[in-house]
C-alpha atoms as a PDB file:
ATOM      1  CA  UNK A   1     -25.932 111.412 -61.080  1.00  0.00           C
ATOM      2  CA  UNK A   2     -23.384 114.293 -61.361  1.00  0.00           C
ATOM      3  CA  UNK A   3     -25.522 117.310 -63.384  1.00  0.00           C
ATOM      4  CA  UNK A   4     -21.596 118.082 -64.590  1.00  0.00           C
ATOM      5  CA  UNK A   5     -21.495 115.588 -67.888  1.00  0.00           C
ATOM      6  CA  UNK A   6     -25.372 116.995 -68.963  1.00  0.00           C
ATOM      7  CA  UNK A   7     -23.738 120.789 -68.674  1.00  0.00           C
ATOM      8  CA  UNK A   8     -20.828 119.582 -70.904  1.00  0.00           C
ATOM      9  CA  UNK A   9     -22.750 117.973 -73.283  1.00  0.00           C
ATOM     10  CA  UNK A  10     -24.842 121.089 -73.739  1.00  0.00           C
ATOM     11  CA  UNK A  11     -22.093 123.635 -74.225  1.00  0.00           C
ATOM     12  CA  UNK A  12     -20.351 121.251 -76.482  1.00  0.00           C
ATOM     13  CA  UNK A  13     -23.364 120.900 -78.706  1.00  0.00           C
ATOM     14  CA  UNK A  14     -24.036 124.959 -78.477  1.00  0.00           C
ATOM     15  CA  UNK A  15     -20.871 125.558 -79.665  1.00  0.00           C
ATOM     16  CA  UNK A  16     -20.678 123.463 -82.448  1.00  0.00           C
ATOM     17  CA  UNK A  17     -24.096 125.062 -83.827  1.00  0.00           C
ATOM     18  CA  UNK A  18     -22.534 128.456 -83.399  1.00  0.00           C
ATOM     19  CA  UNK A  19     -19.591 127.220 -85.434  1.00  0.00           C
ATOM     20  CA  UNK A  20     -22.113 124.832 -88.084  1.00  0.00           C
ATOM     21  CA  UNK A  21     -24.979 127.381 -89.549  1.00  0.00           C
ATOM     22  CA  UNK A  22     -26.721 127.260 -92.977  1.00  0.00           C
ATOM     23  CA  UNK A  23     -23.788 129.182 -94.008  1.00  0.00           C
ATOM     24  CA  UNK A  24     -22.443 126.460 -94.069  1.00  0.00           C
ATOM     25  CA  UNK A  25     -23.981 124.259 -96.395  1.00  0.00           C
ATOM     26  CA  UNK A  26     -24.910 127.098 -98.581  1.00  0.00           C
ATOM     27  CA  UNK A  27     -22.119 129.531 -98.453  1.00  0.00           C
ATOM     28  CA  UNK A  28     -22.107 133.328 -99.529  1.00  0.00           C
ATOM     29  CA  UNK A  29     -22.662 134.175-102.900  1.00  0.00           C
ATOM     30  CA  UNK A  30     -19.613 135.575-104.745  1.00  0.00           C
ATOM     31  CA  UNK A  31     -20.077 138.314-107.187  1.00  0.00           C
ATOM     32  CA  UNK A  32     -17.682 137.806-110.336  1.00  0.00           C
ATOM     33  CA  UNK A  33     -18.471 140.625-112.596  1.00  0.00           C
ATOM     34  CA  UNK A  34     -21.735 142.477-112.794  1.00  0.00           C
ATOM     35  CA  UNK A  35     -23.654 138.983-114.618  1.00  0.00           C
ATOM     36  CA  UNK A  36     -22.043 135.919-112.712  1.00  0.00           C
ATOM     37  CA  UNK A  37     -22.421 134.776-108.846  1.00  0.00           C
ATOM     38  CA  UNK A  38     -20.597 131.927-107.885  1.00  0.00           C
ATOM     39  CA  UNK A  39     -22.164 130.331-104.379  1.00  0.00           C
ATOM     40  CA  UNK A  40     -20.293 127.525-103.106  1.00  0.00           C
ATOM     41  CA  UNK A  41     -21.919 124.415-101.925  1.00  0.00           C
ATOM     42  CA  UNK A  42     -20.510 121.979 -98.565  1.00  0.00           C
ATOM     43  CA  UNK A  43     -21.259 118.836 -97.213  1.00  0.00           C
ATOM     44  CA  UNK A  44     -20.509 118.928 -93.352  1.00  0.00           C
ATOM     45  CA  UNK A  45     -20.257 116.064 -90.876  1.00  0.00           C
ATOM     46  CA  UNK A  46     -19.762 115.751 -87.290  1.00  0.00           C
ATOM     47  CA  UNK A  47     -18.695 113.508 -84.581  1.00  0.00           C
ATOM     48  CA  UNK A  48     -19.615 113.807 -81.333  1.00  0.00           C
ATOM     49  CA  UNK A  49     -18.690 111.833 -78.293  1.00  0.00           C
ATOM     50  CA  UNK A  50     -18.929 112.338 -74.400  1.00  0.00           C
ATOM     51  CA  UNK A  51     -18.418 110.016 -71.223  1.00  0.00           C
ATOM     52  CA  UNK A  52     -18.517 110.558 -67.590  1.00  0.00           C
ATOM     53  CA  UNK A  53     -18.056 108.795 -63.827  1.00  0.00           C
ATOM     54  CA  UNK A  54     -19.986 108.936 -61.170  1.00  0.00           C
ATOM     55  CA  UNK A  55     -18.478 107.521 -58.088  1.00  0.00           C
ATOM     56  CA  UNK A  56     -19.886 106.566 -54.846  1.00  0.00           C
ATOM     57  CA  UNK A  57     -18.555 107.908 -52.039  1.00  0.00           C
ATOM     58  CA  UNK A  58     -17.669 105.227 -49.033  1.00  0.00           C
ATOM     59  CA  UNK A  59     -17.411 108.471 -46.409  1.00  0.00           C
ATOM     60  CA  UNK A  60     -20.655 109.577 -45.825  1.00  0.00           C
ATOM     61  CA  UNK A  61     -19.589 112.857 -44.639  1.00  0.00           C
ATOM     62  CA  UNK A  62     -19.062 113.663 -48.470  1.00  0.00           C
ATOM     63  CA  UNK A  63     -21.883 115.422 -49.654  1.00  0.00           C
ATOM     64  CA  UNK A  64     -20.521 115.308 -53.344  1.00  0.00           C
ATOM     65  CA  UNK A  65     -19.467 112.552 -55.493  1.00  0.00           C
ATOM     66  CA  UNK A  66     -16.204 112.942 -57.546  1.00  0.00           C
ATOM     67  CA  UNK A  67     -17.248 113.205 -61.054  1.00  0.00           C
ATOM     68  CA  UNK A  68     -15.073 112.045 -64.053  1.00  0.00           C
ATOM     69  CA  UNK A  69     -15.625 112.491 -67.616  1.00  0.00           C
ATOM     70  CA  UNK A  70     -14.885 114.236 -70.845  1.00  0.00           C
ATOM     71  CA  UNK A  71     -16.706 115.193 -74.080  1.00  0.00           C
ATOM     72  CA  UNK A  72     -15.344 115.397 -77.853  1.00  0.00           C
ATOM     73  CA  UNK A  73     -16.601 117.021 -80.872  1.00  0.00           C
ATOM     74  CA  UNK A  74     -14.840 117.310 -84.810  1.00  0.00           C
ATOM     75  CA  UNK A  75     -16.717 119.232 -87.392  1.00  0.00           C
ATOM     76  CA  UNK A  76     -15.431 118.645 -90.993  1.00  0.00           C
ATOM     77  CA  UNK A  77     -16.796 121.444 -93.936  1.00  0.00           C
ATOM     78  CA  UNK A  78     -16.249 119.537 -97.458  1.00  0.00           C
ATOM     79  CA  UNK A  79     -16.321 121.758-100.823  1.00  0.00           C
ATOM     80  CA  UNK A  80     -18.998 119.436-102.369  1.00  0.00           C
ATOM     81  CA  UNK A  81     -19.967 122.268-105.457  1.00  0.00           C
ATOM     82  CA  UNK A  82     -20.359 125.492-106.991  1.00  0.00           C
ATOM     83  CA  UNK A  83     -23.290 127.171-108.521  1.00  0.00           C
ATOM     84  CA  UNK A  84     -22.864 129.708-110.909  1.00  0.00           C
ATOM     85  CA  UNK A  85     -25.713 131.988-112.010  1.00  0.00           C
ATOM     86  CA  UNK A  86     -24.949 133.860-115.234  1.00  0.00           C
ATOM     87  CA  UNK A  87     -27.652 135.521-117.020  1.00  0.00           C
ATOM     88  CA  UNK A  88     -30.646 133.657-115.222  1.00  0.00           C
ATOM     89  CA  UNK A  89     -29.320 130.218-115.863  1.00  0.00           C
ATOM     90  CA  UNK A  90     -27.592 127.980-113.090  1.00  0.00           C
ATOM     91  CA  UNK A  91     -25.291 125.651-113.265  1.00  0.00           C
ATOM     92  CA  UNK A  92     -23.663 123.583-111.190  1.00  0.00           C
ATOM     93  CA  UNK A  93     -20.086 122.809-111.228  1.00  0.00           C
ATOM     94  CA  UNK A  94     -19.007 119.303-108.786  1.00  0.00           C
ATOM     95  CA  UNK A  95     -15.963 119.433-106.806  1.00  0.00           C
ATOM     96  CA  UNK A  96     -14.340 116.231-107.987  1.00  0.00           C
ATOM     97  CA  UNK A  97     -12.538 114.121-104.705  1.00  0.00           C
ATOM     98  CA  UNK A  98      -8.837 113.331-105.729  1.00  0.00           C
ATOM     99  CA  UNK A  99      -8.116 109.776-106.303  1.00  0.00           C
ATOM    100  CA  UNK A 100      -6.812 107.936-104.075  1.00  0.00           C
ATOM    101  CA  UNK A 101      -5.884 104.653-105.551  1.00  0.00           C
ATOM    102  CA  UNK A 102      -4.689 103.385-109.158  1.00  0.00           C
ATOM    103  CA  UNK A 103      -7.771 102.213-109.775  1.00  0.00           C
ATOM    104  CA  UNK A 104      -9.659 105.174-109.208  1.00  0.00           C
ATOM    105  CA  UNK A 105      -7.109 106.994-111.390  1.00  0.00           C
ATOM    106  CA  UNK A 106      -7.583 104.306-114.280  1.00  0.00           C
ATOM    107  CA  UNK A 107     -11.649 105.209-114.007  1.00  0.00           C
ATOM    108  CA  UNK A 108     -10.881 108.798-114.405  1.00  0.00           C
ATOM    109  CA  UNK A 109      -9.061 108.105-117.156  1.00  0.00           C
ATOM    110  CA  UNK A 110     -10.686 105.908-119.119  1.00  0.00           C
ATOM    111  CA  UNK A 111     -13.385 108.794-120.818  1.00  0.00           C
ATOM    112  CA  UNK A 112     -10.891 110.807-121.674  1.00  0.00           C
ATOM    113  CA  UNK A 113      -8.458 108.190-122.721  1.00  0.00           C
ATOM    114  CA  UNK A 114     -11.868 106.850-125.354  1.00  0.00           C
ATOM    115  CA  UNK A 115     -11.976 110.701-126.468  1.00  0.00           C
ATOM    116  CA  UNK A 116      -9.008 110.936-127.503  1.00  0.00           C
ATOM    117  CA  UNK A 117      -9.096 106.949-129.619  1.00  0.00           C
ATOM    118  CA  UNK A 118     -12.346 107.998-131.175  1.00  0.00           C
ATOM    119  CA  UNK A 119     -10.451 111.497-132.158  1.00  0.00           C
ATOM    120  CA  UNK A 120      -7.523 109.780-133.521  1.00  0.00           C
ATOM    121  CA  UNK A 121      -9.344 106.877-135.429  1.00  0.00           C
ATOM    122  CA  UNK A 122     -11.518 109.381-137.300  1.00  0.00           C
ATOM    123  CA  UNK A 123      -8.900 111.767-137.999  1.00  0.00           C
ATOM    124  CA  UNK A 124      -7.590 108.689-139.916  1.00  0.00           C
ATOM    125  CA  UNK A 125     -10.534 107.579-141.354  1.00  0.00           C
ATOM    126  CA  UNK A 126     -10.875 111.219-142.843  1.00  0.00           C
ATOM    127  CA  UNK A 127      -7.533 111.141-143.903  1.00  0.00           C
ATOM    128  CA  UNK A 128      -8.359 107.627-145.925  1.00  0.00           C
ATOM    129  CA  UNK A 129     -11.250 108.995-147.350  1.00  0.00           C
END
């Protein structure tokens, strides 16, 4: 077996922990102010794929086989939250995905759509009373 498609695979997968730390994840707290830090939160994912040849030589005066191959890597970094620490308490703020159907934009909808019914039937109610 050619020692060329181990080799890749290791300096693919070196690189990408160079690139991927705890970092990260957990990012750098941001000072707002002298009271409030804001340190962002990430969700990270990665792909990884690799492939590789080894052919057999018919001329045995060739010491080396031809090698083929190839590796891939993507590394995607997702905002997932924030925390924010203001005068000893945390709190966590979510990064909310856009929708990405009608139906997902109907769900997101539909608390503040029953807010604003329960406002306007007991603005009326007062009003009656």
């Amino acid at each position: 077996m050619s020692q060329n498609l181990p080799n890749m695979l290791d300096n693919t997968i070196a690189k990408i922990r160079e690139m991927v730390s705890s970092n990260s994840v957990v990012g750098e707290p941001i000072a707002v102010g002298s009271d409030i830090t804001i340190i962002p939160i990430s969700k990270i994912s990665i792909g990884l794929g690799g492939g590789g040849s080894d052919f057999v030589s018919k001329n045995p005066n060739q010491h080396e086989n031809p090698f083929g191959g190839g590796v891939g890597a993507g590394v995607k970094v997702t905002p997932v939250a924030f925390l924010i620490v203001k005068d000893g308490n945390v709190r966590m703020v979510p990064v909310a995905a856009p929708a990405n159907t009608t139906a997902d934009r109907i769900v997101e909808l539909v608390p503040e759509t029953l807010d604003k019914i329960a406002a306007f039937v007991d603005s009326h109610t007062r009003k009656a009373e």
